[in-house]
Protein backbone atom coordinates (compact mmCIF):
# COMPACT_ATOMS: atom_id res chain seq x y z
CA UNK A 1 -24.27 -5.19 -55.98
CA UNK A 2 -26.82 -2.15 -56.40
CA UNK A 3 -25.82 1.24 -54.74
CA UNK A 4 -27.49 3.57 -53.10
CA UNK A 5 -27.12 6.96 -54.72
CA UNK A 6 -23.90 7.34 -52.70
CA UNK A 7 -22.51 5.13 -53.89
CA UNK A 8 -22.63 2.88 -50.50
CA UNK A 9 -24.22 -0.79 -50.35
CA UNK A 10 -27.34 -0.89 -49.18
CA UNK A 11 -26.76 -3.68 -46.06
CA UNK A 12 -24.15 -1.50 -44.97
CA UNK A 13 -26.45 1.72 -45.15
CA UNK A 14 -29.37 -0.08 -43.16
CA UNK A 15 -26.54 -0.94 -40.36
CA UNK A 16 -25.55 2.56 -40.56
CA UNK A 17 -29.24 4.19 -40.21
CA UNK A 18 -30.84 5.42 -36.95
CA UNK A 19 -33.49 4.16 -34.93
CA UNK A 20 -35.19 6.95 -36.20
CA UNK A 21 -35.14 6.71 -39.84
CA UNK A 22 -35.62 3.09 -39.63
CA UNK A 23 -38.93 3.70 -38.12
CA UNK A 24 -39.51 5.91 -40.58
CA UNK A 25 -38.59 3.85 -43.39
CA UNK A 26 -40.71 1.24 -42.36
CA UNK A 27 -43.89 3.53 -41.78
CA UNK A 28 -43.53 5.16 -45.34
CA UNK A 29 -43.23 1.29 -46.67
CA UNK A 30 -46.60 0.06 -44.99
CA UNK A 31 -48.16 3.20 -45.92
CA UNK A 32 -47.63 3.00 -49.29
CA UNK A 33 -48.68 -0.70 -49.12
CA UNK A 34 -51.93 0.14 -47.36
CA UNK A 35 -52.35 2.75 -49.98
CA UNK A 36 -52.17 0.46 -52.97
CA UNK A 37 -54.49 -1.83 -51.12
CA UNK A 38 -57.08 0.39 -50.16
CA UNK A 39 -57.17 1.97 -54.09
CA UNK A 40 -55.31 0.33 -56.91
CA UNK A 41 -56.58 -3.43 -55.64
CA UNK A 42 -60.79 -2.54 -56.02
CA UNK A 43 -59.85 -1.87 -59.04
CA UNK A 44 -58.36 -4.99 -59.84
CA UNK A 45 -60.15 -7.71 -58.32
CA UNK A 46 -64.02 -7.86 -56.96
CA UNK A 47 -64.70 -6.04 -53.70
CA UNK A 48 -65.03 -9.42 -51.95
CA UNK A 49 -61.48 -10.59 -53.15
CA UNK A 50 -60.43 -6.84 -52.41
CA UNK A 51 -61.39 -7.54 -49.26
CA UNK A 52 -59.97 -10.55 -48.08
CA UNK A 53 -56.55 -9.65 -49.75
CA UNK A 54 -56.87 -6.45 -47.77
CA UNK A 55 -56.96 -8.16 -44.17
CA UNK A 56 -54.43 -10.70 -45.30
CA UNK A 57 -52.07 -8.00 -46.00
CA UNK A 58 -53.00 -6.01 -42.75
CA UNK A 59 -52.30 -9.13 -40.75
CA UNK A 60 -49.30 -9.89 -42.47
CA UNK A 61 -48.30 -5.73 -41.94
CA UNK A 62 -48.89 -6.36 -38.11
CA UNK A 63 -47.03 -9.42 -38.14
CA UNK A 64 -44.00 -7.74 -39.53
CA UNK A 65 -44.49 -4.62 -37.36
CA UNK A 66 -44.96 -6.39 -33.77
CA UNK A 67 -42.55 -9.15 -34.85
CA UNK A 68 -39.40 -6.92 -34.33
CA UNK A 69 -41.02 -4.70 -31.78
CA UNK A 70 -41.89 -7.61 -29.42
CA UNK A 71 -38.03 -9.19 -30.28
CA UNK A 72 -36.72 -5.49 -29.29
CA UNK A 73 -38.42 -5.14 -26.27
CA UNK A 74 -38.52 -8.67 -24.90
CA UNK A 75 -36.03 -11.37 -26.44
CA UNK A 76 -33.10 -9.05 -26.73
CA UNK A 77 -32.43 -7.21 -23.69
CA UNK A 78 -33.32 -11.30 -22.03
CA UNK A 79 -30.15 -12.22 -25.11
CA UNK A 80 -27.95 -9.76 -24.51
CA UNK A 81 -28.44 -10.26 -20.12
CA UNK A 82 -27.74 -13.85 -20.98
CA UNK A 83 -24.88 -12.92 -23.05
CA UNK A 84 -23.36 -10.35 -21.05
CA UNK A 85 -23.81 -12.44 -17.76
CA UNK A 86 -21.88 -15.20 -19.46
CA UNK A 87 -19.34 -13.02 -20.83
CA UNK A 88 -18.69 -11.83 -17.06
CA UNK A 89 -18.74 -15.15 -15.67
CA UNK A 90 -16.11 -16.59 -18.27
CA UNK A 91 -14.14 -13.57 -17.38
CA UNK A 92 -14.14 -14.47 -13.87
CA UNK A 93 -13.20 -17.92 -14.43
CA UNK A 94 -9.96 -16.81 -16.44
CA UNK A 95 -9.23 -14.60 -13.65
CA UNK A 96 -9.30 -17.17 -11.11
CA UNK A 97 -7.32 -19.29 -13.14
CA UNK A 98 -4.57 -16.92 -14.35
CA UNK A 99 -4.28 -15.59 -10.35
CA UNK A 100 -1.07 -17.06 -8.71
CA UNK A 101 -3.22 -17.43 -5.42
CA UNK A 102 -4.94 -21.25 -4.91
CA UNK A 103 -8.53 -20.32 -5.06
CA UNK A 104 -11.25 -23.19 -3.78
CA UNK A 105 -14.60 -23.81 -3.20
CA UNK A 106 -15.82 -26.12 -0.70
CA UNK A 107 -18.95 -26.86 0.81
CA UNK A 108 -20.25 -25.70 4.66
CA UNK A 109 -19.23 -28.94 5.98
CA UNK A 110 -15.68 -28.33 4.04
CA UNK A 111 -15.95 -30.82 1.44
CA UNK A 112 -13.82 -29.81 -1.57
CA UNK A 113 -16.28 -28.94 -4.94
CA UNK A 114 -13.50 -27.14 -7.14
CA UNK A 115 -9.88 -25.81 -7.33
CA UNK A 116 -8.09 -23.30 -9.80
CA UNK A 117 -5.10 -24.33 -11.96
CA UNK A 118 -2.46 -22.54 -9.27
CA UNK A 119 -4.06 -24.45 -6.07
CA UNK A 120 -3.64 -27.36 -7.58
CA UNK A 121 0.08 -27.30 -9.00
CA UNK A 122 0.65 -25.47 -5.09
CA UNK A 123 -1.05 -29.33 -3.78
CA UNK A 124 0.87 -31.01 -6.53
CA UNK A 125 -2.97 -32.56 -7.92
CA UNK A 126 -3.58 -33.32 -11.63
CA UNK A 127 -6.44 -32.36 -13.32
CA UNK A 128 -8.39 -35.56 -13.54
CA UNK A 129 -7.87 -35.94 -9.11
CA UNK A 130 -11.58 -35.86 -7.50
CA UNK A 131 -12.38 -33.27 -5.29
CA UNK A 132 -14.72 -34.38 -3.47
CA UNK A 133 -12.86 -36.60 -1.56
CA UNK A 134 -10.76 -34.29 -0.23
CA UNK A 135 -11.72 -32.15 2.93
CA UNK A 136 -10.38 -28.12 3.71
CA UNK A 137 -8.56 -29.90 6.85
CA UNK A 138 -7.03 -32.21 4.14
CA UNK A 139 -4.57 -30.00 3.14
CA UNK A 140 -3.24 -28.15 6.20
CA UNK A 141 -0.75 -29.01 8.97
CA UNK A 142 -2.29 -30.22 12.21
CA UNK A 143 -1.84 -27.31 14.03
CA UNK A 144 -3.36 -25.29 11.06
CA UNK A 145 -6.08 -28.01 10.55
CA UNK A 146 -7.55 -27.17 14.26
CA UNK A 147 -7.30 -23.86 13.26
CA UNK A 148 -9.60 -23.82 10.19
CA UNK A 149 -12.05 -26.18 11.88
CA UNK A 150 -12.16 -24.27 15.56
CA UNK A 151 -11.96 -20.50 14.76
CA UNK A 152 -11.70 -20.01 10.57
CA UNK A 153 -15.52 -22.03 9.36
CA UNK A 154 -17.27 -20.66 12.17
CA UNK A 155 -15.85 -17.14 11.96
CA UNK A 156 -16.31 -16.92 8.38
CA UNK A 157 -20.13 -18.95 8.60
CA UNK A 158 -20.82 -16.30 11.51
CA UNK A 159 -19.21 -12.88 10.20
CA UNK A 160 -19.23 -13.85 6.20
CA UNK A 161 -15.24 -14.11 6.93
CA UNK A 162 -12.12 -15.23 8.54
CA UNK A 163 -8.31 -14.62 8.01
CA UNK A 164 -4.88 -15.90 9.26
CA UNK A 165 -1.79 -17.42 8.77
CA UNK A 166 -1.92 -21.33 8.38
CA UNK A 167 0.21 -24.12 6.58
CA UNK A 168 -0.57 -26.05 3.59
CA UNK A 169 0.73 -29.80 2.81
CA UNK A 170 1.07 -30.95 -0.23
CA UNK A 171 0.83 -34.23 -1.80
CA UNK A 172 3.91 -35.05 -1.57
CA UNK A 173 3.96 -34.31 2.17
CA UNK A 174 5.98 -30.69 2.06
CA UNK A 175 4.40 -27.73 3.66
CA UNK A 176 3.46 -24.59 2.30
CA UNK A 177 3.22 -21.11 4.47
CA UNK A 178 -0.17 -19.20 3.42
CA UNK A 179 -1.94 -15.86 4.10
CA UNK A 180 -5.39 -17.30 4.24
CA UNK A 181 -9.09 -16.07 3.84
CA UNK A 182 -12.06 -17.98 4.27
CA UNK A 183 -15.43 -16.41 3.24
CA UNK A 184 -19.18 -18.01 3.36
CA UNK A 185 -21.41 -17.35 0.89
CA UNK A 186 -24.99 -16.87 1.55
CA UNK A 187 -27.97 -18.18 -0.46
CA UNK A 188 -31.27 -15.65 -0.45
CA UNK A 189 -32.96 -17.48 3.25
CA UNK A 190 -29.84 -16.69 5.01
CA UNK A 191 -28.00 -20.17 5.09
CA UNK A 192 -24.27 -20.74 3.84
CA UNK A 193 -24.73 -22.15 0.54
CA UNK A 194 -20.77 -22.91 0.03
CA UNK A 195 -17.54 -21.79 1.64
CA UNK A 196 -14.73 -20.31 -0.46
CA UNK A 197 -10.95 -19.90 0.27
CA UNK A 198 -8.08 -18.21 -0.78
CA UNK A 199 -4.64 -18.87 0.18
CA UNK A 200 -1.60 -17.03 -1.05
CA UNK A 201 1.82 -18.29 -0.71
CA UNK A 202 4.26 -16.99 1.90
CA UNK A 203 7.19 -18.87 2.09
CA UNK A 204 9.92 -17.06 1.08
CA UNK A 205 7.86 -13.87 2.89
CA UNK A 206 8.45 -16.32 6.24
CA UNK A 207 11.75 -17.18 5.54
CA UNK A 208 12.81 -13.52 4.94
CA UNK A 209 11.44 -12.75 8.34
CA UNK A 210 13.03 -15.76 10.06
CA UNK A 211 16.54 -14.85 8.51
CA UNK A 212 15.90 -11.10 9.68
CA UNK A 213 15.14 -12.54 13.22
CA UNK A 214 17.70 -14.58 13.36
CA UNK A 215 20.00 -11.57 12.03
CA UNK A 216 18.34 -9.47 14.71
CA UNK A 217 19.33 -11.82 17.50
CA UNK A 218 22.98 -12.20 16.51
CA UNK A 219 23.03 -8.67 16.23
CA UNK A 220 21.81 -8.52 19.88
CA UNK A 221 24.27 -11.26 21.00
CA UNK A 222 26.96 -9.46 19.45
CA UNK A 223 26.03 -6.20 21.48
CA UNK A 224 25.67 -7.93 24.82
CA UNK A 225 28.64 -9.93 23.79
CA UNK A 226 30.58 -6.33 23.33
CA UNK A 227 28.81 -5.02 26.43
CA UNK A 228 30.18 -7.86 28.22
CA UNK A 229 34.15 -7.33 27.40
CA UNK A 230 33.98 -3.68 27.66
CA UNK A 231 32.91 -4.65 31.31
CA UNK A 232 35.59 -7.08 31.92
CA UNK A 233 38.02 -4.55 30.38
CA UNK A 234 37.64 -2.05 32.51
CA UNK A 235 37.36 -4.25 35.46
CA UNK A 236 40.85 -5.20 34.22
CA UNK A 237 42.27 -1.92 33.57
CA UNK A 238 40.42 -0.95 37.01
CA UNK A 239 42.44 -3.44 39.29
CA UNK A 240 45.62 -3.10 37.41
CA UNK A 241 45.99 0.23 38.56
CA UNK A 242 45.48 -0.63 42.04
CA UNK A 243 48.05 -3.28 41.71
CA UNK A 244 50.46 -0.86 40.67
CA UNK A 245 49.32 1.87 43.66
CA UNK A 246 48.69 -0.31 46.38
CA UNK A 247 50.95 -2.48 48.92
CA UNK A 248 48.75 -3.36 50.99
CA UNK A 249 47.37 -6.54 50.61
CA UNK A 250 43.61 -6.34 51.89
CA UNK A 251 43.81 -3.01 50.30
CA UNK A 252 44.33 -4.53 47.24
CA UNK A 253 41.62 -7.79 47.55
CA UNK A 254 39.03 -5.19 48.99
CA UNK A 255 39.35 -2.71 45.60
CA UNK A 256 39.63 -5.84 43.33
CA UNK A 257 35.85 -7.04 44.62
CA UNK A 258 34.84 -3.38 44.48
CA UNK A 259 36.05 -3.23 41.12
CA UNK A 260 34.45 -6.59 39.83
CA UNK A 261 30.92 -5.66 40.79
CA UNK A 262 31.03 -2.01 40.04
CA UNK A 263 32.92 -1.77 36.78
CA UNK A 264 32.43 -5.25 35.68
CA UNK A 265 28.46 -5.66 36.82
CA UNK A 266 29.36 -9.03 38.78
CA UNK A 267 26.79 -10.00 41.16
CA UNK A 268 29.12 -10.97 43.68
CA UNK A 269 33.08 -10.87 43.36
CA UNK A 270 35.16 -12.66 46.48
CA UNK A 271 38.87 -13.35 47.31
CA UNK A 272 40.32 -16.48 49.61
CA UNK A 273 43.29 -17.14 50.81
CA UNK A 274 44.62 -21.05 51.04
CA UNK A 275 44.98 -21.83 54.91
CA UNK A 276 48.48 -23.26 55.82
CA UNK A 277 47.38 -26.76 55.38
CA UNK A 278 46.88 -26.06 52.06
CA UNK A 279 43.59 -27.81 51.71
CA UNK A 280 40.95 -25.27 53.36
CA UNK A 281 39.88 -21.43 51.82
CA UNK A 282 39.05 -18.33 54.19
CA UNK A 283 37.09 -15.68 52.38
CA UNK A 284 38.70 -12.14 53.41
CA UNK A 285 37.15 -10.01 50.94
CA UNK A 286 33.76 -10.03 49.02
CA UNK A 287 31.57 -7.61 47.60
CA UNK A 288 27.80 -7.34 45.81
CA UNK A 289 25.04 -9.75 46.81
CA UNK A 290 26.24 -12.34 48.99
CA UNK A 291 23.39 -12.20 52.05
CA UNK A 292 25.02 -15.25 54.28
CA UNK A 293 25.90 -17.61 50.71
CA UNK A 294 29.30 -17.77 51.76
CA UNK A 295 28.58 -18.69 55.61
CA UNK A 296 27.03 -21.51 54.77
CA UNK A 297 29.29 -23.37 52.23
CA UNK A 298 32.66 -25.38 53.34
CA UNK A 299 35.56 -23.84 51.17
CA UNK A 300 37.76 -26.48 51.51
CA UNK A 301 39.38 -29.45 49.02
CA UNK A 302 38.88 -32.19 51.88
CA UNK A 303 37.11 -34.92 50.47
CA UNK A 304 35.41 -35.97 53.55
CA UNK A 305 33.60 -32.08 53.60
CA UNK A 306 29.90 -33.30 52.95
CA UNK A 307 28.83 -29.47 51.96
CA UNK A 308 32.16 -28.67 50.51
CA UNK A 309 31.95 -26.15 47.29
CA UNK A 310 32.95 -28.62 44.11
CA UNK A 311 34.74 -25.80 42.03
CA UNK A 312 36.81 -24.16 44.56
CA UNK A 313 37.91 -28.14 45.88
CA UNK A 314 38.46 -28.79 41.39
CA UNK A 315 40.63 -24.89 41.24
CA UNK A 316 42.32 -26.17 44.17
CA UNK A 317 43.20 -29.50 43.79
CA UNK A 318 43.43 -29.42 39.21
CA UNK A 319 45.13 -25.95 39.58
CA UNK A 320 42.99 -24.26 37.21
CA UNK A 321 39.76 -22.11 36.39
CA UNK A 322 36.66 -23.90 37.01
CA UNK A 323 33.80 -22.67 35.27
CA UNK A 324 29.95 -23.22 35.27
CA UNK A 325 27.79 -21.29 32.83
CA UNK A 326 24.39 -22.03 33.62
CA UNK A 327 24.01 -22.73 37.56
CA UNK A 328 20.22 -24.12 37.29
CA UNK A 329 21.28 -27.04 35.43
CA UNK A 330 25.44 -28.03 36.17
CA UNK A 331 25.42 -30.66 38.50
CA UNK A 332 28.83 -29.14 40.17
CA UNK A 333 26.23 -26.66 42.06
CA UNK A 334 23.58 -29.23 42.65
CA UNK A 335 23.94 -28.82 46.24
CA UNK A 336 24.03 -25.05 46.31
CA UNK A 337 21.73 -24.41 43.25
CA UNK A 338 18.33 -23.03 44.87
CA UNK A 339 20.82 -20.38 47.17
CA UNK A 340 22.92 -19.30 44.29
CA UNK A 341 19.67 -18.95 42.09
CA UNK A 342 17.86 -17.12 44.88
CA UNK A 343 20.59 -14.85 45.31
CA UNK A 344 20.49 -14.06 41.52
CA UNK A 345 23.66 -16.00 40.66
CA UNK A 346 23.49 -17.51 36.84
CA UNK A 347 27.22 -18.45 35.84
CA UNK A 348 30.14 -18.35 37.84
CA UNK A 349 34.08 -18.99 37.51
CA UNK A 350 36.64 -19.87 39.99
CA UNK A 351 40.70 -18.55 39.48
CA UNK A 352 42.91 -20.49 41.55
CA UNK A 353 45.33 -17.38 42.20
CA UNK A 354 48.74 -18.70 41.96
CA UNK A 355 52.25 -18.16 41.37
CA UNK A 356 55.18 -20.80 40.27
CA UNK A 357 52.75 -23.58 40.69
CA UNK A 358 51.83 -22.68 44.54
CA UNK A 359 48.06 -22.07 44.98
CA UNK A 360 47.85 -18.94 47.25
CA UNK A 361 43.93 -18.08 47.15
CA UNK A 362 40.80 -18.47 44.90
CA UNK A 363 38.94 -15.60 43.19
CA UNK A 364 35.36 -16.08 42.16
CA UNK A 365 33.08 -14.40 40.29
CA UNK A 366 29.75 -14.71 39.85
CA UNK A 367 27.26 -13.41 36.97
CA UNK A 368 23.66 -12.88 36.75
CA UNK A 369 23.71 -14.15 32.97
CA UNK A 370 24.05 -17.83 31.92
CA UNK A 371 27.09 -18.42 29.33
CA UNK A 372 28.75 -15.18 30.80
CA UNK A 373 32.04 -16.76 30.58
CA UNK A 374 33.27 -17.60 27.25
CA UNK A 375 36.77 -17.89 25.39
CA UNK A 376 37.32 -14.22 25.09
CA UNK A 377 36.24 -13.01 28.78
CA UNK A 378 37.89 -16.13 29.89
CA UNK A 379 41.20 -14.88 27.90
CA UNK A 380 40.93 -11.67 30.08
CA UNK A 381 40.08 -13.02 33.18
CA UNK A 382 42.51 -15.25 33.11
CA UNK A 383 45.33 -12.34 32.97
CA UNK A 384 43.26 -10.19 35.94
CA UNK A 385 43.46 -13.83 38.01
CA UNK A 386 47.25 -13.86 37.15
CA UNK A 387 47.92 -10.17 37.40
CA UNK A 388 46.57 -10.33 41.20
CA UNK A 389 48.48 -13.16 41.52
CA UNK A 390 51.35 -11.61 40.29
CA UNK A 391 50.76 -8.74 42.91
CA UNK A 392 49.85 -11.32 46.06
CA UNK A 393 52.87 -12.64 45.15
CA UNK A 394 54.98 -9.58 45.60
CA UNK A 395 53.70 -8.00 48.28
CA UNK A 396 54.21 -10.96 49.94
CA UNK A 397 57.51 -11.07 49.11
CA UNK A 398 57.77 -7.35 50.44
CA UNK A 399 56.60 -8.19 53.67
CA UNK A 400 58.96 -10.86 54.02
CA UNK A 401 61.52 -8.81 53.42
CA UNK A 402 60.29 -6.31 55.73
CA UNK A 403 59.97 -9.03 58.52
CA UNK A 404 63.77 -9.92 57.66
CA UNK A 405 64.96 -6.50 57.86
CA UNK A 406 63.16 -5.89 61.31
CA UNK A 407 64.63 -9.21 62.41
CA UNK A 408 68.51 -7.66 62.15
């Protein structure tokens, strides 16, 4: 290959030069040319050869020189638009295809025209599935579908976009939590010219926030659960120790109802005593929100008593605690629901108070929460119903012996 005088090869020398010197290069050539027209050829041939030669050469000269300079300054920059336009839209396209997001492109009415590689393994589609016969509302839940076509098109056709939560469904029929964004696209007069969408997946971003929820409510259960036996323990602790300073009876039932509503946040605590006969209840102490409930209900375990309270006549006759945890829906206080409810009453219990198998009273309780009363308040009200029993028991004992000892 012939060198240059540096030793370097001349194609890689003219790749190497300058704008500059290549002008020059070329200028010095046609000079030189034009010089050995204009007096070496007259020599050579007759003038009217000379001359004719000399134009062909001087067209042929422009010809090379606009040649390149028209290519420079009108083919190439239109090339290398064309080829850098291209090069940015196949970069696009492998962006869109390597994104983990389903990516689509629809038309205004909705009408699917094309789908990346991750929207279509998220829809479970193969490659060779037709679009077009698939609709945006297609692929979504009902719920979500009324979204997209109510509030997410128009949005995004009006303000250029729209985004929101929706659901997906799949092929095979299982549905797919999304963040989604719907955008319009807007040819050069103004009117949509397609629709495009993008939907990322948010499943386990759902479920994470559904477990935390749910954690968050047990955690809240567990606190008013808590809340709940700290009340009943003091309202335990709190009527023990009148049991063991008191012997006076009413003294005692008066302090227990106190207790109950105070300490234990009841919203109405009341003691009966079992009449002679063994079948009817008179109240004779209460305390909290009662506002007549009590005057108007028949406390008795006759079954002939048409407004007759169904727990206490179950404590009474059963000989155990009667409980209802949700008042607005137990059918044992159908016929006092819409008083009890009224008066703020949501769950309440009923302790037969007795001692060696003789019923002496009833002590209710009433909450302003449903499901108050479960195993381990039940545990401990169960021991405060048998402690007071326990007491009514001896006191009454003490009086008989005090009636006794007056007698001799």
């Amino acid at each position: 290959m012939k060198k240059t005088t540096a030793g370097m090869p001349i194609r890689e020398e003219l790749i190497r030069m300058t704008p500059v010197r290549f002008i020059a290069l070329l200028l010095a050539t046609i000079f030189v040319i034009e010089a050995g027209i204009m007096f070496v050829l007259p020599v050579m041939v007759s003038t009217h050869a000379s001359r004719l030669v000399e134009a062909g050469v001087d067209a042929f000269l422009l010809v090379v020189i606009l040649a390149p300079v028209l290519w420079w300054m009108i083919i190439h920059p239109l090339q290398s638009g064309a080829v850098g336009e291209q090069r940015r839209v196949t970069r696009l396209v492998a962006i869109l295809e390597a994104t983990p997001d389903l990516v689509s492109i629809a038309d205004p009415k909705g009408r699917l025209a094309d789908l990346n590689r991750a929207g279509r393994k998220m829809l479970g589609m193969d490659e060779l599935v037709d679009l077009t016969r698939y609709h945006l509302q297609d692929f979504h839940d009902a719920a979500s579908a009324h979204v997209v076509l109510t509030e997410g098109i128009p949005t995004a056709m009006r303000d250029g976009t729209w985004s929101g939560e929706t659901k997906l469904v799949a092929l095979d029929g299982h549905a797919i939590a999304v963040s989604q964004v719907i955008l319009a696209h807007k040819a050069p007069n103004g009117t949509v010219a397609f629709l495009s969408t993008i939907a990322r997946d948010i499943t386990e971003r759902k479920r994470a926030e559904d477990a935390r929820r749910e954690n968050d409510t047990l955690q809240k259960e567990h606190e008013k659960h808590i809340t709940r036996l700290n009340r009943v323990y003091a309202v335990l602790s709190g009527i023990n120790t009148t049991i063991v300073r008191t012997r006076d009876r009413q003294e005692l039932f008066d302090e227990a109802c106190r207790i109950a509503v105070e300490l234990g946040k009841f919203r109405l605590a009341w003691i009966g005593l079992l009449d002679a006969n063994g079948l009817d209840v008179t109240p004779v102490a209460r305390a909290g929100v009662d506002e007549g409930y009590l005057d108007n209900i028949q406390l008795t375990a006759r079954d002939d008593a048409p407004d007759r309270c169904e727990m206490v006549a179950r404590a009474l006759r059963e000989k155990t605690a009667v409980v209802c945890n949700d008042i607005d829906t137990d059918p044992q206080m159908a016929r006092w629901r819409e008083e009890a409810l009224r008066r703020g009453y949501r769950s309440v219990v009923v302790f037969p108070l007795q001692f060696d198998d003789k019923v002496l009273g009833v002590l209710l309780l009433y909450a302003s929460e449903k499901d108050f009363f479960d195993t381990e308040e039940m545990k401990l009200l169960t021991e405060l119903a048998g402690d007071v029993s326990f007491a009514l028991e001896h006191i009454e004992a003490d009086e008989s012996r005090q009636v006794q000892s007056a007698a001799l």
